[in-house]
N, C-alpha and C. Protein backbone atom coordinates (compact mmCIF):
# COMPACT_ATOMS: atom_id res chain seq x y z
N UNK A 1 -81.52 -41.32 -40.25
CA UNK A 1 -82.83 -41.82 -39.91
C UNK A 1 -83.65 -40.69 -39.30
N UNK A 2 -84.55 -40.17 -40.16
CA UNK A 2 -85.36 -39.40 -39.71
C UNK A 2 -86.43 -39.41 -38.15
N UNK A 3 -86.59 -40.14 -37.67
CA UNK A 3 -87.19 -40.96 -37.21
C UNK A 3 -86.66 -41.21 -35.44
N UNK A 4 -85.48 -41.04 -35.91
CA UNK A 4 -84.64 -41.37 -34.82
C UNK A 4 -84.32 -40.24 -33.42
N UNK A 5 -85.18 -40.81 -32.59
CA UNK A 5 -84.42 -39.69 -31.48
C UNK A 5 -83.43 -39.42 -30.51
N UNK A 6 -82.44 -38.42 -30.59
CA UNK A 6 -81.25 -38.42 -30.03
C UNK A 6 -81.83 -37.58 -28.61
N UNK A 7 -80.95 -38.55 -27.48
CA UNK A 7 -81.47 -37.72 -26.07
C UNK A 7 -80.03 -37.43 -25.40
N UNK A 8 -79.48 -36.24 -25.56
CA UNK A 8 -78.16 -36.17 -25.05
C UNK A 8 -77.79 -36.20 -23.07
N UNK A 9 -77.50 -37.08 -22.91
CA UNK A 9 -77.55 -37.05 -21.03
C UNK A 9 -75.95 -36.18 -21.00
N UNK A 10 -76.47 -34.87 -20.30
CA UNK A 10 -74.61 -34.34 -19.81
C UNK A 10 -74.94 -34.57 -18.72
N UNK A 11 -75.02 -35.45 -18.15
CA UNK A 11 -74.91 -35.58 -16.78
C UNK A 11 -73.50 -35.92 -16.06
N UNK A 12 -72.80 -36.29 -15.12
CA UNK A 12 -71.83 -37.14 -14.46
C UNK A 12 -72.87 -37.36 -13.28
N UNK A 13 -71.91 -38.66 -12.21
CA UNK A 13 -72.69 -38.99 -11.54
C UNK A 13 -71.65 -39.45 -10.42
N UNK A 14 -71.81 -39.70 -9.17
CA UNK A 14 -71.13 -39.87 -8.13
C UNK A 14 -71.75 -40.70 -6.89
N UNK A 15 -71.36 -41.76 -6.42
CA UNK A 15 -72.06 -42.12 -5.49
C UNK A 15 -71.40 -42.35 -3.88
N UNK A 16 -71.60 -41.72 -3.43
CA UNK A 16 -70.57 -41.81 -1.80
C UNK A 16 -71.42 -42.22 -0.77
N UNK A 17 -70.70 -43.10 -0.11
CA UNK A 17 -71.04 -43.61 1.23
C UNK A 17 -71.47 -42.50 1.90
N UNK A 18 -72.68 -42.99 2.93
CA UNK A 18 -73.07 -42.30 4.62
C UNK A 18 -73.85 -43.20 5.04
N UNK A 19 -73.65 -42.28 6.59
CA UNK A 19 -74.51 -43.34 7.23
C UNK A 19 -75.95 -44.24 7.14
N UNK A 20 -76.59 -43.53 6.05
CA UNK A 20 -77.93 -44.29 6.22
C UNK A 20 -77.59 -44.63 4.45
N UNK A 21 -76.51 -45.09 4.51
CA UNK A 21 -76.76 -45.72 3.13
C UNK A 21 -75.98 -44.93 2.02
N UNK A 22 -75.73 -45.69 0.60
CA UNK A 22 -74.68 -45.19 -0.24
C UNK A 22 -75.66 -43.79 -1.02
N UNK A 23 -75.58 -42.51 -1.22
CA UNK A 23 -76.03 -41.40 -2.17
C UNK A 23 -75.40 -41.01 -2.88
N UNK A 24 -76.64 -41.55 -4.30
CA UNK A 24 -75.96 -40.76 -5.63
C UNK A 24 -76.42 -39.20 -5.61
N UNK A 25 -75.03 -38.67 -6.31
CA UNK A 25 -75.62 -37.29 -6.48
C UNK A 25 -75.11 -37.33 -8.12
N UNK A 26 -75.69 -36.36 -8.81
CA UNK A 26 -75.42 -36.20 -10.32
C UNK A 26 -75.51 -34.30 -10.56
N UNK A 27 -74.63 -34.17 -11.27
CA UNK A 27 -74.10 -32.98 -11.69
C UNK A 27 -74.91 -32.73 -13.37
N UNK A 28 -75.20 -31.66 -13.88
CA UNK A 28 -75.19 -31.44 -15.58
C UNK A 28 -73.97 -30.65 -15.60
N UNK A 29 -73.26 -31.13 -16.24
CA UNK A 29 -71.87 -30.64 -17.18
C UNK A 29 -72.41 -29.52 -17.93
N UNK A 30 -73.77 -29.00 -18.25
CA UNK A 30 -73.93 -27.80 -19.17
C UNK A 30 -73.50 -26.67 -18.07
N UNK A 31 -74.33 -26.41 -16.89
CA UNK A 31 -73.91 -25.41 -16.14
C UNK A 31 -73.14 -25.86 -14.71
N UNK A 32 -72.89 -27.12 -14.92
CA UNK A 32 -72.04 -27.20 -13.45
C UNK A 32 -73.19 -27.42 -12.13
N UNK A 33 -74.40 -27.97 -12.31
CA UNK A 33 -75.25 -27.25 -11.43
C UNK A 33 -75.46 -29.18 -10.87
N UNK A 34 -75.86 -29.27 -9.43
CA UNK A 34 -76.54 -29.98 -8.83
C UNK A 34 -77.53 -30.41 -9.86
N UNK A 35 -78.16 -31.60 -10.40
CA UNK A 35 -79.77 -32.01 -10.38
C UNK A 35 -80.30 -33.06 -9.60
N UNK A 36 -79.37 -33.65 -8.72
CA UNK A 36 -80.19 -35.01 -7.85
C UNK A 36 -79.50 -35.15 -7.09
N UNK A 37 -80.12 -35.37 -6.26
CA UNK A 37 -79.87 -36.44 -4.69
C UNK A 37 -80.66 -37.61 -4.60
N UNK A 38 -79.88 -38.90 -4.96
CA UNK A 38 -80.45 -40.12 -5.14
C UNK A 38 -80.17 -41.03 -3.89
N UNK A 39 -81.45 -40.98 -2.78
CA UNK A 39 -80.74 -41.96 -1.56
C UNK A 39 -80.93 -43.53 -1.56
N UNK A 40 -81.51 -43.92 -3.23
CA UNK A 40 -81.20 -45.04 -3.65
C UNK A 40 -80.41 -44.98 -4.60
N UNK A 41 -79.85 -44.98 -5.05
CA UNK A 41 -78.80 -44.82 -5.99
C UNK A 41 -78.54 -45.88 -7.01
N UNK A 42 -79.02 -46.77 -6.69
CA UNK A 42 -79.52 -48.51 -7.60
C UNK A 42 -79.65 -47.50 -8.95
N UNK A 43 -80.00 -46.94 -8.91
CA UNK A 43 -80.64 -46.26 -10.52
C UNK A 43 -79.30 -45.57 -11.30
N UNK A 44 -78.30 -45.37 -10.39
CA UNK A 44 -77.23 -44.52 -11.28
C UNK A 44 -76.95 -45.80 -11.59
N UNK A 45 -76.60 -47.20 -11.27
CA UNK A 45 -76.13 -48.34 -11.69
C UNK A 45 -76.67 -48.39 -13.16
N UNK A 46 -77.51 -48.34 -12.92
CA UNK A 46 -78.34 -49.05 -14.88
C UNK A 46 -78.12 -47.90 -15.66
N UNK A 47 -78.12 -46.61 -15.28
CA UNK A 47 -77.69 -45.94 -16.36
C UNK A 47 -75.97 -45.43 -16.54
N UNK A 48 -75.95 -45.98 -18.20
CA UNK A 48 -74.13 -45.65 -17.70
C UNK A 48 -74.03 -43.81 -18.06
N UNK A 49 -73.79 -43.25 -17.01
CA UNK A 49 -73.33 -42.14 -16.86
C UNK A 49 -71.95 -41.91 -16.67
N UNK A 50 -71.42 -40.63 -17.01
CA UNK A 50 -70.03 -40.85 -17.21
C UNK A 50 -69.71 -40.35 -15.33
N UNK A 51 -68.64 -40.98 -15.06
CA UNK A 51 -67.91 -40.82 -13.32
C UNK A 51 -67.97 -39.56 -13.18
N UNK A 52 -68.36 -39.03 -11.75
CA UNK A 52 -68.06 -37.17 -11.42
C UNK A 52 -66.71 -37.45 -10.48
N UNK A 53 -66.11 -38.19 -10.29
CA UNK A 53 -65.02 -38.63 -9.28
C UNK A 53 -64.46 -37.00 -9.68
N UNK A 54 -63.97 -36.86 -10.66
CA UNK A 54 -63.12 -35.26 -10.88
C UNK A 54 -63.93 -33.93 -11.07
N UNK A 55 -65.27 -34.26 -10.85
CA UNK A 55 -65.97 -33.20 -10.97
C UNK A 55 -66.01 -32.20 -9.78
N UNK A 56 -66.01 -30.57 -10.11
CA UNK A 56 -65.90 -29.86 -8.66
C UNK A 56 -66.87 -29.86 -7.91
N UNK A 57 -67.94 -29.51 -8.65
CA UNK A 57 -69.09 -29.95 -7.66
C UNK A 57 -69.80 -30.75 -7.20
N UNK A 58 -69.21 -31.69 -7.81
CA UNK A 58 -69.91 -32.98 -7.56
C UNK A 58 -68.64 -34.21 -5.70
N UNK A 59 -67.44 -33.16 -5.96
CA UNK A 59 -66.47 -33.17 -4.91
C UNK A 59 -66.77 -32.01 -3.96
N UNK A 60 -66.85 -31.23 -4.21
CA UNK A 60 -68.17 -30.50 -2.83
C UNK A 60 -68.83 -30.80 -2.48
N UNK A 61 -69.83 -31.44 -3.24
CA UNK A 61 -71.06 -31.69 -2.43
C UNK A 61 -70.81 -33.28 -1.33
N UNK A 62 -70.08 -33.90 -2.02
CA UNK A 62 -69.45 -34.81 -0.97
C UNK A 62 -68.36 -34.63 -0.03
N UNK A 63 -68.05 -33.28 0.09
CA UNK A 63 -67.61 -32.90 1.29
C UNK A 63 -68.61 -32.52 1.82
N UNK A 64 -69.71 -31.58 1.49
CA UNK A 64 -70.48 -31.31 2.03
C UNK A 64 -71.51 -31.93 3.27
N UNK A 65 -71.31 -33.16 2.24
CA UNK A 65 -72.14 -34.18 2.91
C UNK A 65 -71.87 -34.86 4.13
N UNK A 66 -70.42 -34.97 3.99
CA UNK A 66 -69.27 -35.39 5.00
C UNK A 66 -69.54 -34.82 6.09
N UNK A 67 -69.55 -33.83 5.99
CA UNK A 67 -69.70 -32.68 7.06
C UNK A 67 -71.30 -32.72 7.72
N UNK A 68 -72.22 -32.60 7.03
CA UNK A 68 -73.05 -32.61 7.56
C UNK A 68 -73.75 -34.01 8.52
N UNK A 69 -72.70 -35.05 8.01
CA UNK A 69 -73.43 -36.63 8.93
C UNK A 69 -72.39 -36.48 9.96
N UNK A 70 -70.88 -35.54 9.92
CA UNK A 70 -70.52 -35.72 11.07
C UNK A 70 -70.95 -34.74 11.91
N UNK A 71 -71.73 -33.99 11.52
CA UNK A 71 -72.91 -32.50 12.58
C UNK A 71 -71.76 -31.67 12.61
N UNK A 72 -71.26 -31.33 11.32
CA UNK A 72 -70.71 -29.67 11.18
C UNK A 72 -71.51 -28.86 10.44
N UNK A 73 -72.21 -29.54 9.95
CA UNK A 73 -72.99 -28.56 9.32
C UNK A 73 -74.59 -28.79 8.76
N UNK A 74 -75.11 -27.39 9.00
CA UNK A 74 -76.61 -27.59 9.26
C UNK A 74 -77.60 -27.54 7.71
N UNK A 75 -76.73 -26.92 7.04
CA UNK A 75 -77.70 -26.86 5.76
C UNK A 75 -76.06 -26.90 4.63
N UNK A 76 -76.81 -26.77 3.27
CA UNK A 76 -76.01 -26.56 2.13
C UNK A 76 -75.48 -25.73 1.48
N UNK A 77 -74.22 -25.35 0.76
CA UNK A 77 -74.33 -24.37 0.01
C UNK A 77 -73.45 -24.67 -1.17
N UNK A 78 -74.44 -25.21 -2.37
CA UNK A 78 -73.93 -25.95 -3.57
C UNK A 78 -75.10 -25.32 -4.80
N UNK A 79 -74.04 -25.07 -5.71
CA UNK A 79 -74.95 -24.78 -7.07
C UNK A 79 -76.09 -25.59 -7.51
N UNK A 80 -77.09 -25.25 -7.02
CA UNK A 80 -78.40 -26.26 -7.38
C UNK A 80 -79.57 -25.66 -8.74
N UNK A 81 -79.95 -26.52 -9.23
CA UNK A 81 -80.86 -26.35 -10.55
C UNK A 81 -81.68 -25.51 -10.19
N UNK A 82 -82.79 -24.96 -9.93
CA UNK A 82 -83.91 -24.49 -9.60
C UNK A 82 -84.87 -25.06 -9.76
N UNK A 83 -85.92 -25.31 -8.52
CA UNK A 83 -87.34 -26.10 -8.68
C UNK A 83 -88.34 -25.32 -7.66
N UNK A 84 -87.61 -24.71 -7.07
CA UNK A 84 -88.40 -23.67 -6.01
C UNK A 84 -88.88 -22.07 -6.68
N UNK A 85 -90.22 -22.28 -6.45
CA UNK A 85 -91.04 -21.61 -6.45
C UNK A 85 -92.02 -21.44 -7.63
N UNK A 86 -91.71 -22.30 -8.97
CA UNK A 86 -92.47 -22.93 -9.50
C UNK A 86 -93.73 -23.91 -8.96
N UNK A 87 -94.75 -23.59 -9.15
CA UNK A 87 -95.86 -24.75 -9.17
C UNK A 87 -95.95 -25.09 -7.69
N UNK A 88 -96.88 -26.21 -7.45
CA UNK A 88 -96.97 -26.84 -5.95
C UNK A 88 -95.63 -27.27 -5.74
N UNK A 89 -95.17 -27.79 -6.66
CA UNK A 89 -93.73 -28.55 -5.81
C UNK A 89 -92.98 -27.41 -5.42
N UNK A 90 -92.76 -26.25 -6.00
CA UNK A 90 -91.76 -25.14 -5.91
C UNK A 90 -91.98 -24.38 -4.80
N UNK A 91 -93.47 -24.16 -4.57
CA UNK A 91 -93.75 -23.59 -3.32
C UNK A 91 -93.58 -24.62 -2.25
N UNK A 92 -93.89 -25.56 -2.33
CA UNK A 92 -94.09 -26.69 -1.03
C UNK A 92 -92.48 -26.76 -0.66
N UNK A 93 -91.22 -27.16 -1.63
CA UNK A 93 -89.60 -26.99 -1.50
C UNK A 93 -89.52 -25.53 -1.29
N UNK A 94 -90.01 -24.74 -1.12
CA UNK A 94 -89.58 -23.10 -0.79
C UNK A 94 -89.68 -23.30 0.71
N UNK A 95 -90.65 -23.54 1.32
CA UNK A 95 -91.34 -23.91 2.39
C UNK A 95 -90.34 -24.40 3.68
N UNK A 96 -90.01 -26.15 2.73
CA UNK A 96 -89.08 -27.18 3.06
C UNK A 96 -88.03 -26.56 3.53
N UNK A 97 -87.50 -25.65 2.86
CA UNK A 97 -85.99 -24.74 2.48
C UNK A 97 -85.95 -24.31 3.48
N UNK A 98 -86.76 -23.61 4.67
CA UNK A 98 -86.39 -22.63 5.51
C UNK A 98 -87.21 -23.18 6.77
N UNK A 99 -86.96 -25.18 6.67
CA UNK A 99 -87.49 -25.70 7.98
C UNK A 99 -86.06 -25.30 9.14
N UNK A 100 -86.23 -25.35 10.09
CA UNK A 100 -84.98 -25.38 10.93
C UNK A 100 -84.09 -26.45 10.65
N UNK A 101 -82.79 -27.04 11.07
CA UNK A 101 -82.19 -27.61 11.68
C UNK A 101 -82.60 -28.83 12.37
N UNK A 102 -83.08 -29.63 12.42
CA UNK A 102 -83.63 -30.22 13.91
C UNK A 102 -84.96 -30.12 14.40
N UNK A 103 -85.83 -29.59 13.68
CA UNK A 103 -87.21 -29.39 13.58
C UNK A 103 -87.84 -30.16 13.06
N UNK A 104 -88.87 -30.38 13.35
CA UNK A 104 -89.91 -30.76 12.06
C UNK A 104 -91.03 -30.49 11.77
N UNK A 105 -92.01 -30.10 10.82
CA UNK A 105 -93.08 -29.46 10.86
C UNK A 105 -93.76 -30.67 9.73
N UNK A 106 -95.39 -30.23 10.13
CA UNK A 106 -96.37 -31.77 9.13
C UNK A 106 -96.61 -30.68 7.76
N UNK A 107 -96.64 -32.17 7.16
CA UNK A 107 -97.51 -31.77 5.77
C UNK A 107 -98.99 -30.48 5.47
N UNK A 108 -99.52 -30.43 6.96
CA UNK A 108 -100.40 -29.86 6.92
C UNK A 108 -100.20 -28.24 7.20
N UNK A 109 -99.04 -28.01 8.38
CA UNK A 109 -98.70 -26.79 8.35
C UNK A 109 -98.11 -26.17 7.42
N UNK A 110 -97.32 -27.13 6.29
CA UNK A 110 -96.68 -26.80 4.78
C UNK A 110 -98.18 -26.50 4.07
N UNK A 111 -98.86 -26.74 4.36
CA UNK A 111 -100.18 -26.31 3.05
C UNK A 111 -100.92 -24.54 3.87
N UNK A 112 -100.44 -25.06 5.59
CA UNK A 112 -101.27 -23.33 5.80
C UNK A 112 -100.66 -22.45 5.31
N UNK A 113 -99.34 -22.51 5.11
CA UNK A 113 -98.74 -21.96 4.55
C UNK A 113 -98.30 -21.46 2.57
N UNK A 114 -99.55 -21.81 2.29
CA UNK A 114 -98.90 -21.82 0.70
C UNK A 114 -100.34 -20.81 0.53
N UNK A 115 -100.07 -20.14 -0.59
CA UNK A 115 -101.24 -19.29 -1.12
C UNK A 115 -102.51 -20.36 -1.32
N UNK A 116 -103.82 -19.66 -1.15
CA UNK A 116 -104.78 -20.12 -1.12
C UNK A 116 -105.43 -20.71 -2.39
N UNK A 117 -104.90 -20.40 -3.50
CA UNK A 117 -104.73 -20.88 -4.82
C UNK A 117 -103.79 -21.22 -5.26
N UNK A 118 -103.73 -22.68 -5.99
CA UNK A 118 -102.29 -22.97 -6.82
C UNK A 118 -103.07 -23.21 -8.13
N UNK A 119 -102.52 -22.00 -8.97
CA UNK A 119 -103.16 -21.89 -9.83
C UNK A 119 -103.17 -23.57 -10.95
N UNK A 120 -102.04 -24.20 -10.91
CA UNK A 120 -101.40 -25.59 -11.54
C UNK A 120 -101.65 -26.94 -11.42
N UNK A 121 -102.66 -27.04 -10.25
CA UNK A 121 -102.78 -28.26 -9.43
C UNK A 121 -104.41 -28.40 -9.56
N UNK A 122 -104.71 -29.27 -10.34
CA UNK A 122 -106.35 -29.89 -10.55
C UNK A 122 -106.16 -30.91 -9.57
N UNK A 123 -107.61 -30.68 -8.93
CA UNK A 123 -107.49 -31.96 -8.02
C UNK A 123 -109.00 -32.94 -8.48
N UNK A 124 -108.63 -34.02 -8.97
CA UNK A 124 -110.15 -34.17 -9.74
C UNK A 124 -110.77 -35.13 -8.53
N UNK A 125 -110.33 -35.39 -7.44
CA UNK A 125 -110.89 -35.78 -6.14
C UNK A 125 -111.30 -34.76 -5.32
N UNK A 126 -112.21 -34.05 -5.37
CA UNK A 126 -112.00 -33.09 -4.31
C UNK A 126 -111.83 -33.75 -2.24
N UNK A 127 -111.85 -35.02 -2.17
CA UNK A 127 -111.49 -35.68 -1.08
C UNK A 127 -110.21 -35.07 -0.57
N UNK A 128 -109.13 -34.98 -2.10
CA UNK A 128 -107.74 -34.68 -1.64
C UNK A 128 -107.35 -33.41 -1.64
N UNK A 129 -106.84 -33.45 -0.13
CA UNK A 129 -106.26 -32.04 0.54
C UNK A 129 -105.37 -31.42 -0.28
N UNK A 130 -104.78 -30.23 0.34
CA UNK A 130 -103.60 -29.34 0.53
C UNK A 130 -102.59 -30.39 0.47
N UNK A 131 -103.21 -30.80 1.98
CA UNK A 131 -101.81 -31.11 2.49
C UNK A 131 -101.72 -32.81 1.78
N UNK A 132 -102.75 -33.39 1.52
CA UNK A 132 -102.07 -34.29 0.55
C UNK A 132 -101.36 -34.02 -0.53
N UNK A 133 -101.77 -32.83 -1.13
CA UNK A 133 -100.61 -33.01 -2.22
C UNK A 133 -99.51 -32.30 -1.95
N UNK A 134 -99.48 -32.13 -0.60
CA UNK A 134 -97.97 -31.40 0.30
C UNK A 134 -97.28 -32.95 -0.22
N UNK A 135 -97.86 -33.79 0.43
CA UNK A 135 -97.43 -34.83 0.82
C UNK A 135 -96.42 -35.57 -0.69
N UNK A 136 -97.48 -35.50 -1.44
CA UNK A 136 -96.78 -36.34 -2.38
C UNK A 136 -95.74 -35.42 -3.78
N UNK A 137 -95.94 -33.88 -3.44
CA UNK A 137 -95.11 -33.35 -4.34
C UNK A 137 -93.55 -33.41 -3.36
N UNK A 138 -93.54 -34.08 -1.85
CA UNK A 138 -92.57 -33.87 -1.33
C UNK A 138 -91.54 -35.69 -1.90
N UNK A 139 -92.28 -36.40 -2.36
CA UNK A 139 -91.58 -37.19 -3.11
C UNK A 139 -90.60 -36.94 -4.46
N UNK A 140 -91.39 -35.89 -4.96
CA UNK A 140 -90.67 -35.34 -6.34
C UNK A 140 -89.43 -33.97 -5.74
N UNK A 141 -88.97 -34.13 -4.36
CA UNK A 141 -87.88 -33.44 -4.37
C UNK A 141 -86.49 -33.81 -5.17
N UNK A 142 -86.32 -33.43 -5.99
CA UNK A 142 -84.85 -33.81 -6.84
C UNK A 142 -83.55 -33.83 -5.73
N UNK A 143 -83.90 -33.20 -5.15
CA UNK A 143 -82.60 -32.67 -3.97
C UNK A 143 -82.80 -33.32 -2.04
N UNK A 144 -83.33 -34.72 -2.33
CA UNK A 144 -83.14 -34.84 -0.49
C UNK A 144 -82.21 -34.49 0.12
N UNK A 145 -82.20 -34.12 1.52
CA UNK A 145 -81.38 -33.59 2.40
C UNK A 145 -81.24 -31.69 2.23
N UNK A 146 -80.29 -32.28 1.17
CA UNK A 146 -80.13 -30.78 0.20
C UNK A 146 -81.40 -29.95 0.55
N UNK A 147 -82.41 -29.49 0.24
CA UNK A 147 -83.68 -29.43 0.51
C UNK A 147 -84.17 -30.35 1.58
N UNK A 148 -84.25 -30.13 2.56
CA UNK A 148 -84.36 -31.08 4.17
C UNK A 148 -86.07 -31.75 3.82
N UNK A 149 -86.73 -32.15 2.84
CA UNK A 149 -87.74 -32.94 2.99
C UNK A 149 -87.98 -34.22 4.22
N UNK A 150 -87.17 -34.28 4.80
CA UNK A 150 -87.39 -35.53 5.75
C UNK A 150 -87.94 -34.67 7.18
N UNK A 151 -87.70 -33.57 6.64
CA UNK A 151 -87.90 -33.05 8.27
C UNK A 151 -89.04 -32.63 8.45
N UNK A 152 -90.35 -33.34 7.15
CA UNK A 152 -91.73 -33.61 7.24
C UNK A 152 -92.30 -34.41 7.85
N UNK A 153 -92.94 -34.24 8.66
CA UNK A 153 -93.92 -35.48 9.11
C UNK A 153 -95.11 -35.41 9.53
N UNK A 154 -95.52 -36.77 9.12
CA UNK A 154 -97.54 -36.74 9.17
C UNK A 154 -97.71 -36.34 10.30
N UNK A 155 -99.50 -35.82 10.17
CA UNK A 155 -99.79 -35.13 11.36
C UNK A 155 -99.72 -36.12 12.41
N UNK A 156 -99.80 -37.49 12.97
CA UNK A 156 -99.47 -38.55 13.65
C UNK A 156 -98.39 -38.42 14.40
N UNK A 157 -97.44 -37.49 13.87
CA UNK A 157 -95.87 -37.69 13.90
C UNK A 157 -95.41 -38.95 13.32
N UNK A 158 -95.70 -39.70 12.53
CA UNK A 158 -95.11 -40.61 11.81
C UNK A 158 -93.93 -39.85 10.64
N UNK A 159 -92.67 -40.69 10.55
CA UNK A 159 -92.34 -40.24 9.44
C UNK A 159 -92.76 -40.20 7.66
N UNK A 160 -92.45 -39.32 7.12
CA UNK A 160 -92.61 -39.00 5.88
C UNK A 160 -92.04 -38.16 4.74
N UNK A 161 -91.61 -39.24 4.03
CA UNK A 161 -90.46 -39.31 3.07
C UNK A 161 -90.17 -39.86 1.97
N UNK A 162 -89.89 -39.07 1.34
CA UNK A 162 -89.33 -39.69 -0.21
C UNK A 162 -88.43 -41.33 -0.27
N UNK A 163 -87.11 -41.30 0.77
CA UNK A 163 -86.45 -41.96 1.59
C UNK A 163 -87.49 -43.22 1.88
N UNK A 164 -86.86 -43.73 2.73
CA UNK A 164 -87.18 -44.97 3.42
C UNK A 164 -87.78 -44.28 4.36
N UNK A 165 -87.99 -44.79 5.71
CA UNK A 165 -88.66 -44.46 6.75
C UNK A 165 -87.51 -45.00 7.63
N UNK A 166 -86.45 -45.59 7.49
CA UNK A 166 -84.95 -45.34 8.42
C UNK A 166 -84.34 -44.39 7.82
N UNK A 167 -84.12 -43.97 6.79
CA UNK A 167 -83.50 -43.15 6.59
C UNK A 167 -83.91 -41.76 7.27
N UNK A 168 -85.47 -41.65 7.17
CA UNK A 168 -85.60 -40.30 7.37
C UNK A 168 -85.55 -40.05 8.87
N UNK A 169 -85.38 -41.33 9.75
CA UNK A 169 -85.85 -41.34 11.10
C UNK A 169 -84.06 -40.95 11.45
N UNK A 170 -83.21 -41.52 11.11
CA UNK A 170 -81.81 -41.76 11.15
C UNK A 170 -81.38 -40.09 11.31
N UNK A 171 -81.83 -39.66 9.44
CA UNK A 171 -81.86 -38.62 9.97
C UNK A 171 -82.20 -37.50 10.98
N UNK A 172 -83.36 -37.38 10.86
CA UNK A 172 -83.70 -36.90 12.46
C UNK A 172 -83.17 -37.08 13.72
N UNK A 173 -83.06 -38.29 13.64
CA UNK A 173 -82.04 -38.27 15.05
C UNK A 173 -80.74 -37.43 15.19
N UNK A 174 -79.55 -37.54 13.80
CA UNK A 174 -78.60 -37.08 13.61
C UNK A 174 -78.41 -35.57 14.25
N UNK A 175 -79.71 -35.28 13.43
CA UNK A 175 -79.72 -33.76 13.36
C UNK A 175 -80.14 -33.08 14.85
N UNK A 176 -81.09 -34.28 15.97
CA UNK A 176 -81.58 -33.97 17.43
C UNK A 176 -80.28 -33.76 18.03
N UNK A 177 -79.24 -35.11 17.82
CA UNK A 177 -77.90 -35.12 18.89
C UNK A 177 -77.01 -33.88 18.39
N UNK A 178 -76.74 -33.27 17.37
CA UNK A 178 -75.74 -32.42 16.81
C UNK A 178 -76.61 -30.95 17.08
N UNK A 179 -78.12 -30.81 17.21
CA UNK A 179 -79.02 -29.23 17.17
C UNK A 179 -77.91 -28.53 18.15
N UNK A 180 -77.45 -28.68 18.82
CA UNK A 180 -76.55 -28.06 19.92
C UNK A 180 -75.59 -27.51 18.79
N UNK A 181 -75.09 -27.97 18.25
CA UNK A 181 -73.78 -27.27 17.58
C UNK A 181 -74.52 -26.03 16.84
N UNK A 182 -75.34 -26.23 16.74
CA UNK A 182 -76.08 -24.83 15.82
C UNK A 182 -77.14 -23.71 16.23
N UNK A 183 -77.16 -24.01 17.63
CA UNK A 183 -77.95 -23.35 18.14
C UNK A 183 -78.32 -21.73 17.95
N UNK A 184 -76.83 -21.44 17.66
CA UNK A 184 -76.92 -19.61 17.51
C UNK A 184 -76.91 -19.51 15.63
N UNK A 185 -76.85 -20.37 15.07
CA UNK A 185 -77.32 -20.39 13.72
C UNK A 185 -78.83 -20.09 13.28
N UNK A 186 -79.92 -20.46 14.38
CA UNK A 186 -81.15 -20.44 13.84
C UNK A 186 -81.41 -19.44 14.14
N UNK A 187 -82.68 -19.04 12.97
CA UNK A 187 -83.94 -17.80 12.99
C UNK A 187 -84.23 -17.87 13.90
C-alpha cells in the first residue's frame, strides 16, 4: 500500500515510583539515549511500548532518581538526547541547566539572560514577553527534573511548571531540607 505510513517507535519505557508520584522515563534503543521524563506517565499506559525493566539506562536513571528523592544527589548524569541550545527552548533549558541546587530563579531573569534576539520565535502579539515565552517553552522540557525546570518561578514567587504545582512545590522543598548535603558542590 502505497499510501501507507510506517512510524517506527524504538523507544522502551519504564515507569518507577517517587515521592511526588509514579515517573515515566523512556529510552530510544537507536542510541541508548534518554528522551523523556514523564511526571504523568498516564501516557506511557496508552501507548504500548516495549518494557525498559532490562534496559541500562533506563536502570540508571532510576537509580538515579532514587538517589536524588533520598538527597544524595544534586543533579544528573545520564545519556540525554540534545535540546539545549537550539532555538528558545534550547537556550531557555541551557539556562535551566546551570540553576543551583535549591535555588530558584523567575521566568523573567531566564529571559535577561538570553541574547537579545531569538532569531526563531515570531511573536505575532507583541503584548507577549521574553519572559512569557520563558514561561511556556519551559513546558516543552522533554527532561523534568533531569533539566531542573521546577526550580522556575513566577515573578510572584508562585510556582511554575510543566508538573503539577505539588509536584513542583514538593520538589522544592526536597531540595531546601537536603541543600546542606551539597553545599561545597555549588558555583
Amino acid at each position: 500500500m502505497p499510501n501507507q505510513i510506517h512510524a517506527a517507535i524504538e523507544k522502551k519505557a519504564l515507569i518507577i515510583p517517587s515521592p511526588i508520584g509514579e515517573i515515566g522515563l523512556c529510552v530510544d534503543e537507536r542510541d541508548n539515549m534518554l528522551t523523556n521524563v514523564f511526571l504523568r506517565p498516564g501516557i506511557l499506559r496508552m501507548i504500548p511500548l516495549p518494557s525498559g525493566e532490562d534496559d541500562p539506562v533506563l536502570l540508571e536513571a532510576k537509580k538515579q532518581f532514587a538517589e536524588y528523592f533520598a538527597g544524595k544527589r544534586s543533579d544528573f548524569s545520564l545519556p540525554c538526547h540534545g535540546v539545549v541550545g537550539r532555538g528558545l527552548l534550547g537556550q531557555v533549558l541551557l539556562v535551566v541547566m546551570h540553576i543551583p541546587y535549591g535555588e530558584t530563579v523567575t521566568a523573567q531573569e531566564i529571559a535577561d539572560t538570553l541574547p537579545p534576539v531569538v532569531e526563531d520565535v515570531e511573536t505575532p502579539d507583541p503584548s507577549i514577553t521574553l519572559a512569557d515565552a520563558v514561561r511556556g517553552a519551559l513546558f516543552y522540557n522533554p527532561l523534568p527534573i533531569v533539566i531542573p525546570c521546577h526550580r522556575v518561578k513566577d515573578e510572584g514567587g508562585e510556582p511554575f511548571f510543566a508538573g503539577s504545582p505539588r509536584q513542583q512545590q514538593a520538589l522544592l522543598e526536597l531540595e531546601k531540607r537536603f541543600r546542606a548535603n551539597f553545599a561545597g558542590d555549588q558555583p
